[in-house]
Protein backbone atom coordinates (compact mmCIF):
# COMPACT_ATOMS: atom_id res chain seq x y z
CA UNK A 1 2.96 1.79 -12.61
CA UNK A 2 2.73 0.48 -16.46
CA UNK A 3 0.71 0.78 -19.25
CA UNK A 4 -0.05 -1.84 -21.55
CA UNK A 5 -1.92 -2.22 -24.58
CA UNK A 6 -3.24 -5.53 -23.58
CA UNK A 7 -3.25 -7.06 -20.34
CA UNK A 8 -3.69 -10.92 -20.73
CA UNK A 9 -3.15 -11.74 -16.94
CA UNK A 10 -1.59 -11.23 -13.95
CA UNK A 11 0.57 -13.40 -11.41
CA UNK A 12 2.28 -12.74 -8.22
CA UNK A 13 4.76 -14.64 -6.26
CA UNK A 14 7.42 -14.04 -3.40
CA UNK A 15 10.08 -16.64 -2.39
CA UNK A 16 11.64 -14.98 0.58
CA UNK A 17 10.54 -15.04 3.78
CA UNK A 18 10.62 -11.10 3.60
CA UNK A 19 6.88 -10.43 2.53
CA UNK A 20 5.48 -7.32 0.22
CA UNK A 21 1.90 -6.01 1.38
CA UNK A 22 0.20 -3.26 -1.19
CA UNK A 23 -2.75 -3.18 -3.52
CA UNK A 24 -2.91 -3.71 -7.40
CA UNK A 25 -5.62 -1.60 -8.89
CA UNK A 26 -6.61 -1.46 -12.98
CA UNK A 27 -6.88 1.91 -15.14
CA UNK A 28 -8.69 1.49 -18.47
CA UNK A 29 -8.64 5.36 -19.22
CA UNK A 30 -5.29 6.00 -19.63
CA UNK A 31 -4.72 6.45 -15.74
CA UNK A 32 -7.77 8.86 -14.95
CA UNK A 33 -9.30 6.56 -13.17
CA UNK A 34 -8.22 3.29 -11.39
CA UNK A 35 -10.78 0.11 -10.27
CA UNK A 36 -9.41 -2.40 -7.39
CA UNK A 37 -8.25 -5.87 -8.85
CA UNK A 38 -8.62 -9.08 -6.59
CA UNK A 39 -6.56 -12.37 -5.60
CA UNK A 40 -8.80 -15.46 -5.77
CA UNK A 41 -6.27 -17.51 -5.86
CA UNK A 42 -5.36 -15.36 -2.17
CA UNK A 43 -6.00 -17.09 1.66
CA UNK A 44 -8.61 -15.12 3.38
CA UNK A 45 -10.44 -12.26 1.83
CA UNK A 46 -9.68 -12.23 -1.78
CA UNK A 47 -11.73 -8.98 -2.97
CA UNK A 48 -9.75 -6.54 -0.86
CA UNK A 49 -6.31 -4.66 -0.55
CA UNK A 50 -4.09 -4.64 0.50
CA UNK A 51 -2.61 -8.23 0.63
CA UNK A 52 0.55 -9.70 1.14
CA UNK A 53 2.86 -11.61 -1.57
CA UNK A 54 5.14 -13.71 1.33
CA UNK A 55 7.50 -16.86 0.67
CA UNK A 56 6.60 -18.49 4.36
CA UNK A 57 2.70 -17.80 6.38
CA UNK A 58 3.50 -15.31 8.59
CA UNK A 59 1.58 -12.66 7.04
CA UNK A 60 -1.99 -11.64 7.47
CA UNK A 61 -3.54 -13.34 4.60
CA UNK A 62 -2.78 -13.19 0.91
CA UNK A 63 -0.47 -15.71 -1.26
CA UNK A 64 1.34 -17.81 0.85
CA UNK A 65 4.00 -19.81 0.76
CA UNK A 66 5.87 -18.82 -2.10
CA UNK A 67 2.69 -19.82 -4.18
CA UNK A 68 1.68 -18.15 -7.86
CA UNK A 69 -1.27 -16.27 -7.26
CA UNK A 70 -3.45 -14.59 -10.12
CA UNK A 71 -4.84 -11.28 -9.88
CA UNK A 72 -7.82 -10.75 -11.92
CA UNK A 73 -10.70 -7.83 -12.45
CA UNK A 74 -13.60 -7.55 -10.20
CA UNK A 75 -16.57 -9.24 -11.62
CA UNK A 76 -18.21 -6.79 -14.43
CA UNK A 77 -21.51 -6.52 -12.16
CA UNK A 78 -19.11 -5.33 -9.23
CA UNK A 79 -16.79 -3.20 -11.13
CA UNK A 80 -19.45 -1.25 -12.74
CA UNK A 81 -21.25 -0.23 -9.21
CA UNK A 82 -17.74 0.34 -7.67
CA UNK A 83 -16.98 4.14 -8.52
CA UNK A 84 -13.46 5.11 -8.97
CA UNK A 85 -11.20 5.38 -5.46
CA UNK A 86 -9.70 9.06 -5.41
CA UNK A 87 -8.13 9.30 -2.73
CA UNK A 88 -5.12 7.99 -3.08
CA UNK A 89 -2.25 7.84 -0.30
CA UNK A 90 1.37 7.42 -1.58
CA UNK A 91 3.98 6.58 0.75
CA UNK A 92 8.06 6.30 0.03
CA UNK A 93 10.95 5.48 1.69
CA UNK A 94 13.62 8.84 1.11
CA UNK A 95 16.57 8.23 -0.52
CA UNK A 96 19.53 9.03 1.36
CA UNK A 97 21.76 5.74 2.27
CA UNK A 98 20.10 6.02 6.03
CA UNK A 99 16.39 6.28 5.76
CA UNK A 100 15.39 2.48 4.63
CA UNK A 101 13.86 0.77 7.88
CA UNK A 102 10.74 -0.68 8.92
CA UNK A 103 7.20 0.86 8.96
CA UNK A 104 4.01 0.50 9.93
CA UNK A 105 1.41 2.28 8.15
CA UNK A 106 -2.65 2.31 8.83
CA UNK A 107 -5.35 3.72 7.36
CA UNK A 108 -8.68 4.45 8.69
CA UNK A 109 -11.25 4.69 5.56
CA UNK A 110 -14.42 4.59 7.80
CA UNK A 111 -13.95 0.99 9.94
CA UNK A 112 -11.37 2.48 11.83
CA UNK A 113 -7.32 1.49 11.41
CA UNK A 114 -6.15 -1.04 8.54
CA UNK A 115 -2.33 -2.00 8.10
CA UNK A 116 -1.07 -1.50 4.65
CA UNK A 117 2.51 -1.88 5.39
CA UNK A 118 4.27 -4.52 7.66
CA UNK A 119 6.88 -3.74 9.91
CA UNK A 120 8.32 -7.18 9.79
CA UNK A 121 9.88 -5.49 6.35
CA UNK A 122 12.71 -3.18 6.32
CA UNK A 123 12.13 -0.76 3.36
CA UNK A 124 15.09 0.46 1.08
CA UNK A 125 15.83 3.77 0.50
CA UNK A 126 14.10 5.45 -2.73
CA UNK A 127 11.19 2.23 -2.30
CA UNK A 128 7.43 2.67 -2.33
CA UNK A 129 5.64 1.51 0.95
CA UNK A 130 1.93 2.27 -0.03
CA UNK A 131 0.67 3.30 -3.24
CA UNK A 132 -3.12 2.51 -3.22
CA UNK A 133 -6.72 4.77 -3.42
CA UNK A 134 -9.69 4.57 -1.28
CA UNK A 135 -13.12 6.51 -1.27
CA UNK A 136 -12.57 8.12 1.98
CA UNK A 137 -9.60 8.54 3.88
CA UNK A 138 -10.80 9.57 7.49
CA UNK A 139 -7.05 9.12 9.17
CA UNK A 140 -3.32 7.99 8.71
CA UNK A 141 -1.52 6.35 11.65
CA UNK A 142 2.40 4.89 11.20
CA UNK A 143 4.52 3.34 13.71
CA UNK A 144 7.90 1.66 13.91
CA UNK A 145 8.91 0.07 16.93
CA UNK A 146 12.24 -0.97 15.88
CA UNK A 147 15.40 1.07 16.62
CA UNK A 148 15.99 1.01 12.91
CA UNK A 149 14.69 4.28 12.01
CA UNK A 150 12.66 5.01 8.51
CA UNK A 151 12.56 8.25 6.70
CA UNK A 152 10.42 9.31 3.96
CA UNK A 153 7.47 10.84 2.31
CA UNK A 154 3.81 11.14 2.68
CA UNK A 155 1.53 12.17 -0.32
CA UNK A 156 -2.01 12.29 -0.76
CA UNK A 157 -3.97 12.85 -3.95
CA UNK A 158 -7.47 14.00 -4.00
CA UNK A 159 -8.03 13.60 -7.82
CA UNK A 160 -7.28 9.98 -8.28
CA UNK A 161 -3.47 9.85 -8.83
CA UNK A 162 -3.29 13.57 -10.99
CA UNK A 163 -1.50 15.54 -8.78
CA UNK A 164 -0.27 15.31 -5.11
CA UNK A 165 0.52 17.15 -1.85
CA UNK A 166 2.96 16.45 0.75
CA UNK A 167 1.41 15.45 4.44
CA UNK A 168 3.03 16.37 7.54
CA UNK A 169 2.99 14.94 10.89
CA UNK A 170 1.52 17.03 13.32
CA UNK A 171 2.17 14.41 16.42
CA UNK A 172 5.96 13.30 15.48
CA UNK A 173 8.76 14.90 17.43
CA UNK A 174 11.76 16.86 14.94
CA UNK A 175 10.69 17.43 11.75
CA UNK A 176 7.26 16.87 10.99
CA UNK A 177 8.21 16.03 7.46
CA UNK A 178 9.70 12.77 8.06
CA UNK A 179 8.92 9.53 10.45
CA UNK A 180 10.56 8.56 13.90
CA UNK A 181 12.13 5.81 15.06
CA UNK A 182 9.58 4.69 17.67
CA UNK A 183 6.41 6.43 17.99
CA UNK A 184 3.03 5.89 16.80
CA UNK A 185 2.03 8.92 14.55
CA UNK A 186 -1.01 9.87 13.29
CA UNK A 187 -2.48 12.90 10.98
């Protein structure tokens, strides 16, 4: 999350076989507003978010391979019929030496479930998992079927980034504050 006065272009790339999955979206307002960029250079869908940055092709679609792939702005014509995403779902791994682990995270923004994290990752402690903004956010599902437990927060912004609020987990077992080890979730 950097501001620049001019942004000439943009290039991803991941060498490891340990892949990143998130979104990469453009403010020109001075972070009021934010407009989803896109990945032509990407394997599958290359107008959409999240995709994955991976060094081998075991991911669901993205740049593969360890390749440099650009990200660019939306066409003009699309950008200026696609209103501003405010909703905005942030997602961190907590920071004590412990909580880093996998995680699973989907979103439901109308078309039902989307993953926007992989669990084939095991998250740090103090790292971002998600940090992207829809239109609509109808539901949040995680999971992490791996006996390496993850720990962390859940925020949700309704004003595109401005201010957030903690979620809880109604469905998890313990604390609602923080994820399991095993169990699907969901809000």
């Amino acid at each position: 999350d950097q501001c620049f006065d001019t942004i000439i272009g943009i290039q991803v790339s991941n060498q490891s076989p340990d892949g990143w999955a998130g979104s990469f979206e453009l403010s020109t307002d001075g972070r009021a507003t934010y407009y989803p960029l896109m990945c032509p250079d990407c394997t599958g869908i290359t107008n959409s978010m999240p995709i994955s940055v991976d060094g081998d092709d075991n991911s669901f679609g993205g740049c593969l391979n360890g390749k440099n792939c650009t990200i660019t702005k939306m066409p003009t014509t699309l950008l200026s019929t696609t209103p501003p995403r405010s909703n905005c779902l942030l997602v961190t791994t907590g920071n004590d030496e412990y909580n880093g682990g996998p995680l699973d995270v989907f979103l439901d923004s109308g078309s039902g479930p989307a993953l926007l994290s992989n669990s084939s990752i095991t998250y740090a402690p103090g790292v971002v998992v998600v940090d992207q903004c829809f239109d609509t956010i109808i539901g949040i599902q995680v999971r992490n079927q791996n006996t390496n437990g993850w720990a962390g927060s859940f925020e949700l912004s309704t004003d595109g980034r401005k201010s957030y609020f903690k979620l809880v987990c109604p469905d998890c077992t313990g604390t609602t504050s923080s994820m399991p080890n095993a169990d699907r979730c969901g809000w």
